[in-house]
C-alpha atoms as a PDB file:
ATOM      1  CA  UNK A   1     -21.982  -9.576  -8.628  1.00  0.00           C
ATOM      2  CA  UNK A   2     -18.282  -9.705  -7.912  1.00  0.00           C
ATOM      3  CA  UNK A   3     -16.073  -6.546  -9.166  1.00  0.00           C
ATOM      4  CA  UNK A   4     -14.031  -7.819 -12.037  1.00  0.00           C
ATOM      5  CA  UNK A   5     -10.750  -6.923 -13.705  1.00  0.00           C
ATOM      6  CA  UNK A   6      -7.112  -6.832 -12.388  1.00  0.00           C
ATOM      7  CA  UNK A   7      -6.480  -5.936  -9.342  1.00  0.00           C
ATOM      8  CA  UNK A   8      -5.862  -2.417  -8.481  1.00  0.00           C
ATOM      9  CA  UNK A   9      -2.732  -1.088  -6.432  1.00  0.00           C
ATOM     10  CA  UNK A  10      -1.894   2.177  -5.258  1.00  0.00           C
ATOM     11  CA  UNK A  11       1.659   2.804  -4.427  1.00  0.00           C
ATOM     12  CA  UNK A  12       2.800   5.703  -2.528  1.00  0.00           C
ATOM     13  CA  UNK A  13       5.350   7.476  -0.981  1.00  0.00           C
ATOM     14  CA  UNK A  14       4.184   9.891   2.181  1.00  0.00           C
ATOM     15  CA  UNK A  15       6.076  12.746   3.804  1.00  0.00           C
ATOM     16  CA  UNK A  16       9.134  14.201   3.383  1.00  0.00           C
ATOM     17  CA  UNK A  17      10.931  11.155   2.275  1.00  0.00           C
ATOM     18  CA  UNK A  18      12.559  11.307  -1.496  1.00  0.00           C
ATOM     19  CA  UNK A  19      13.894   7.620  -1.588  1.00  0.00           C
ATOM     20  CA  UNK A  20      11.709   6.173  -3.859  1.00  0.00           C
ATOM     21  CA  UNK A  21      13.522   3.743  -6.001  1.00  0.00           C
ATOM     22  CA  UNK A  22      11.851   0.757  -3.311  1.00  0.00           C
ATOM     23  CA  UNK A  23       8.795   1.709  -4.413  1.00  0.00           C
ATOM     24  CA  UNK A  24       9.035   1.622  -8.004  1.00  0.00           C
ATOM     25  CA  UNK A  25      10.362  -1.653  -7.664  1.00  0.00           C
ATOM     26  CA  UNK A  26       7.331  -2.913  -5.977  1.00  0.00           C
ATOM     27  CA  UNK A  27       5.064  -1.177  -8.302  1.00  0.00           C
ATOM     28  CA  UNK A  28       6.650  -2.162 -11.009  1.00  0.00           C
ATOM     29  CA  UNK A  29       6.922  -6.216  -9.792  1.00  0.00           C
ATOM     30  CA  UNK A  30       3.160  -5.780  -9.331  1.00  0.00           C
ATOM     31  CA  UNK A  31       1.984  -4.160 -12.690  1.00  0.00           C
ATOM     32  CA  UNK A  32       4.390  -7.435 -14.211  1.00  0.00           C
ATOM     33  CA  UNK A  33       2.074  -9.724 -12.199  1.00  0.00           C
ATOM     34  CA  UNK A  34      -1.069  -8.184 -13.874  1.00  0.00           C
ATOM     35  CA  UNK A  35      -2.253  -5.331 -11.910  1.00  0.00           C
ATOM     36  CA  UNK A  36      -3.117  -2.111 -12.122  1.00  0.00           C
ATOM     37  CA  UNK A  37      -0.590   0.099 -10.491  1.00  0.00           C
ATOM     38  CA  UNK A  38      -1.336   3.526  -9.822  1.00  0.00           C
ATOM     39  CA  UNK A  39       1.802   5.393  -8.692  1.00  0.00           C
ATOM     40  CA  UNK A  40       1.461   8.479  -6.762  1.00  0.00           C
ATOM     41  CA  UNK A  41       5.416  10.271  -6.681  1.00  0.00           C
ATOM     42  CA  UNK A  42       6.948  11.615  -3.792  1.00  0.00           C
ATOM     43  CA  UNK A  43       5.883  13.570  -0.730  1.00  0.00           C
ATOM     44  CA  UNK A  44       2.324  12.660  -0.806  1.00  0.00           C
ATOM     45  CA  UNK A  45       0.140  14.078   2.345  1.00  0.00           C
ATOM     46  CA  UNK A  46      -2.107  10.949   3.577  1.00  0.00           C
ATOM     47  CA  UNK A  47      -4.981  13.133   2.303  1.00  0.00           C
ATOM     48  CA  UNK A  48      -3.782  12.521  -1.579  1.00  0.00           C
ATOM     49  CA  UNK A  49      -3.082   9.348  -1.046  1.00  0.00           C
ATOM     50  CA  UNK A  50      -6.734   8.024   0.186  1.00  0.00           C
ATOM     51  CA  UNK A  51      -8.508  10.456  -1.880  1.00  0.00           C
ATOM     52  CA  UNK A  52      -6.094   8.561  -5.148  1.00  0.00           C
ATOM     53  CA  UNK A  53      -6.957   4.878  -3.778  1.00  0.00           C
ATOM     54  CA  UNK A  54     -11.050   6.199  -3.647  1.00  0.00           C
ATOM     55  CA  UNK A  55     -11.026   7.992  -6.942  1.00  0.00           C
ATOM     56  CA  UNK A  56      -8.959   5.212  -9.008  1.00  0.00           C
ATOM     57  CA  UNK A  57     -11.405   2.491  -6.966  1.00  0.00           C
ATOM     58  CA  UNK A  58      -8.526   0.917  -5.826  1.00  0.00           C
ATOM     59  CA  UNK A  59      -8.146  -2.529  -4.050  1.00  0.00           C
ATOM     60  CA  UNK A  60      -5.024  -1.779  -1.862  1.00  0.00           C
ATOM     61  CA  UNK A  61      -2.480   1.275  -0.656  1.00  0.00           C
ATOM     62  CA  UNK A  62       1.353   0.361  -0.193  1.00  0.00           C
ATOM     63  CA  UNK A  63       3.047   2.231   1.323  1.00  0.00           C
ATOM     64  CA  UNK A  64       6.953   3.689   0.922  1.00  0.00           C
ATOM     65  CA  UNK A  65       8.356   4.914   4.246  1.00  0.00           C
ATOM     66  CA  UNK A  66      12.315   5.523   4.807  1.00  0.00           C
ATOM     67  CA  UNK A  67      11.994   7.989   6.865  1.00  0.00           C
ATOM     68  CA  UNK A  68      10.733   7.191  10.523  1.00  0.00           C
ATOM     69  CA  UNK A  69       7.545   8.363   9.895  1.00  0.00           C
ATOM     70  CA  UNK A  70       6.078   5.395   9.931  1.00  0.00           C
ATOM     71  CA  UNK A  71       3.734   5.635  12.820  1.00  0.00           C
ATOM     72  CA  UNK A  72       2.011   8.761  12.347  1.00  0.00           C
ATOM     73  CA  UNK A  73       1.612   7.682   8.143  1.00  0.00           C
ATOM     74  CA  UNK A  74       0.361   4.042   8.676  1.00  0.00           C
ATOM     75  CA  UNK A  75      -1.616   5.749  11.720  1.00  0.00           C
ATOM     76  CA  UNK A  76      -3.177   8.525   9.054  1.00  0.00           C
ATOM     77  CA  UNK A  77      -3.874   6.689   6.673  1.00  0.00           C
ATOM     78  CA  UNK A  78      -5.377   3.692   7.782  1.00  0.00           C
ATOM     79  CA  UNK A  79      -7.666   6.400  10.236  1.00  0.00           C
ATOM     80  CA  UNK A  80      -8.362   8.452   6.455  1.00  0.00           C
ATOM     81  CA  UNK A  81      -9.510   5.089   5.229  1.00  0.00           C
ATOM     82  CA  UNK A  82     -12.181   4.430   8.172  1.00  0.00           C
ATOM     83  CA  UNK A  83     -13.527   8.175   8.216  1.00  0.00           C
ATOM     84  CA  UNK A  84     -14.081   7.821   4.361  1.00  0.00           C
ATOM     85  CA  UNK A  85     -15.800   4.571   4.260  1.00  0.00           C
ATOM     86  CA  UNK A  86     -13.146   3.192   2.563  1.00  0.00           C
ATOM     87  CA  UNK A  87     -11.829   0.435   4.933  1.00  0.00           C
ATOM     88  CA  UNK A  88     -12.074  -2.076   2.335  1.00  0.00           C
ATOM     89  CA  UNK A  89      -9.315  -0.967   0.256  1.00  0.00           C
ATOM     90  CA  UNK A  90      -6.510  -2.941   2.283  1.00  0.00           C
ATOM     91  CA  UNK A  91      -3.185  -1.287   3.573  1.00  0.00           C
ATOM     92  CA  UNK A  92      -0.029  -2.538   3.077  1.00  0.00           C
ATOM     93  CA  UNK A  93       3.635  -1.373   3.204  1.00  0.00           C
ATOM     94  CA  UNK A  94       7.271  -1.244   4.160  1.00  0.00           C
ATOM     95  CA  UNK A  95      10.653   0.325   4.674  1.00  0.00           C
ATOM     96  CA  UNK A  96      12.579   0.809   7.538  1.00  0.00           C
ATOM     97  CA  UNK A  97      10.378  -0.376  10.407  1.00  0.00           C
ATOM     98  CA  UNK A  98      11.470  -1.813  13.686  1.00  0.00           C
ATOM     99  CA  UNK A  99      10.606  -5.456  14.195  1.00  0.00           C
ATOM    100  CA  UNK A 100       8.488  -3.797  17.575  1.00  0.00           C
ATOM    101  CA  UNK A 101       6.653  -1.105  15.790  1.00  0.00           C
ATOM    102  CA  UNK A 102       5.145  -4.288  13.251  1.00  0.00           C
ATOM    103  CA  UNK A 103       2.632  -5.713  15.881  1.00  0.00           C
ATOM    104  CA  UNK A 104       0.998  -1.763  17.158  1.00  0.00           C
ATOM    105  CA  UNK A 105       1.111  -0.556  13.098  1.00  0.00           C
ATOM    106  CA  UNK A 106      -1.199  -4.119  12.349  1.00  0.00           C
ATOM    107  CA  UNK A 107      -3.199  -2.958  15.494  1.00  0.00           C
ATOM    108  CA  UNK A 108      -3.932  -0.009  13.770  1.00  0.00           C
ATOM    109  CA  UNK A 109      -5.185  -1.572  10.833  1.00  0.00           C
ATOM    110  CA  UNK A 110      -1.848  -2.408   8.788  1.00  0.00           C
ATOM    111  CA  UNK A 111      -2.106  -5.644   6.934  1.00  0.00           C
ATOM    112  CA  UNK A 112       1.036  -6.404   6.324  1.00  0.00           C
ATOM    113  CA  UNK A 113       4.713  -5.010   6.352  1.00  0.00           C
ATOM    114  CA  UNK A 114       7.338  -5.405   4.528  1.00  0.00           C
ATOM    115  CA  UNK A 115      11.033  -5.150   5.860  1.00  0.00           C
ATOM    116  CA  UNK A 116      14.430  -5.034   3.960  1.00  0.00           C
ATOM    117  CA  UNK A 117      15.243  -8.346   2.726  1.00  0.00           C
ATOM    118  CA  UNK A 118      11.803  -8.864   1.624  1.00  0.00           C
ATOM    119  CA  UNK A 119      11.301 -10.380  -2.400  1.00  0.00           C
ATOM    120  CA  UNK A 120       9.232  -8.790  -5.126  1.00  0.00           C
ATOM    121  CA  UNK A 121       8.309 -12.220  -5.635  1.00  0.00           C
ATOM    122  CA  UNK A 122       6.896 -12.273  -1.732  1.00  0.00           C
ATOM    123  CA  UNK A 123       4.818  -9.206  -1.991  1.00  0.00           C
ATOM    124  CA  UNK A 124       3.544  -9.921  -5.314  1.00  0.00           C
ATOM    125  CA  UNK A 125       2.368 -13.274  -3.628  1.00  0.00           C
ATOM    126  CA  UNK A 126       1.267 -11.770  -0.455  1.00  0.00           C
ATOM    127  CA  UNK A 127      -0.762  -9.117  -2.257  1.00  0.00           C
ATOM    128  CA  UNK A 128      -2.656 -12.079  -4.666  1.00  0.00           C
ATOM    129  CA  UNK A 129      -3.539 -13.564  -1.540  1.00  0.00           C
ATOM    130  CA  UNK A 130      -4.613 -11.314   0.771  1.00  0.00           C
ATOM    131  CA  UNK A 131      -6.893  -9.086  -2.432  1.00  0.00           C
ATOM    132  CA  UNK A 132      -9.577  -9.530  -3.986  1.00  0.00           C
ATOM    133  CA  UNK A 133      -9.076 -12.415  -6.271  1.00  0.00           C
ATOM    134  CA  UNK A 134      -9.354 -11.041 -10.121  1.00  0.00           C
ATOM    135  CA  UNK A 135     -11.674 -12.598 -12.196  1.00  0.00           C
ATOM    136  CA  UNK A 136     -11.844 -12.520 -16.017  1.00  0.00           C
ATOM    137  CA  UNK A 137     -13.315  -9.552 -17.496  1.00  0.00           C
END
């Protein structure tokens, strides 16, 4: 039996950074497109984040990051997400990434990232896409 029900984002913003008008833009362009949007706040650890995604039985993490953290986050997270049996809730994010850090951060188990410039309307339609396609409840 397939799960049913919207699907289910988490949204957060890791480390230090305290920019986080990006990412209530996102979550709120996805929660307007029908899903469920679980906001974390600021400065989560990597630790919150995947133990939020697990506990709300979450579809996907996006991910915030200003700050040049990028590596070690993604790198956290998506390793959080393996050790957890949990590598089915797909990670996504953006921010401030160089176009050369994109292709290693995928490696690692990033889906997809997001770079300045990018639409609501583009995320919203990557995110339908690439996650488990809702069915009617």
């Amino acid at each position: 039996m397939g799960v049913t029900g919207p699907i289910r984002v988490v949204v957060a913003k890791p480390g230090l950074d305290g920019h986080d008008r990006g990412a209530k833009v996102i979550a709120r362009a996805l929660r307007d497109a029908g899903m469920e949007v679980i906001y974390t706040g600021l400065h989560q650890t990597p630790e919150q984040i995947v133990d939020t995604a697990i506990q709300e039985d979450a579809d996907a993490i996006g991910l915030s990051i200003l700050s040049g953290a990028h590596n070690t986050l993604f790198a956290r997270v998506a390793e959080l997400l393996r050790e957890r049996d949990a590598a089915d809730i797909l990670l996504f994010g953006g921010g401030i990434i160089p176009e050369e850090d994109i292709p290693p951060l995928k490696a690692l188990g990033v889906a997809e990232i997001f770079t300045p410039g990018a639409t609501t309307a583009s995320i919203v339609e990557w995110v339908t896409a690439h996650v488990r396609q809702p069915t009617d409840a």
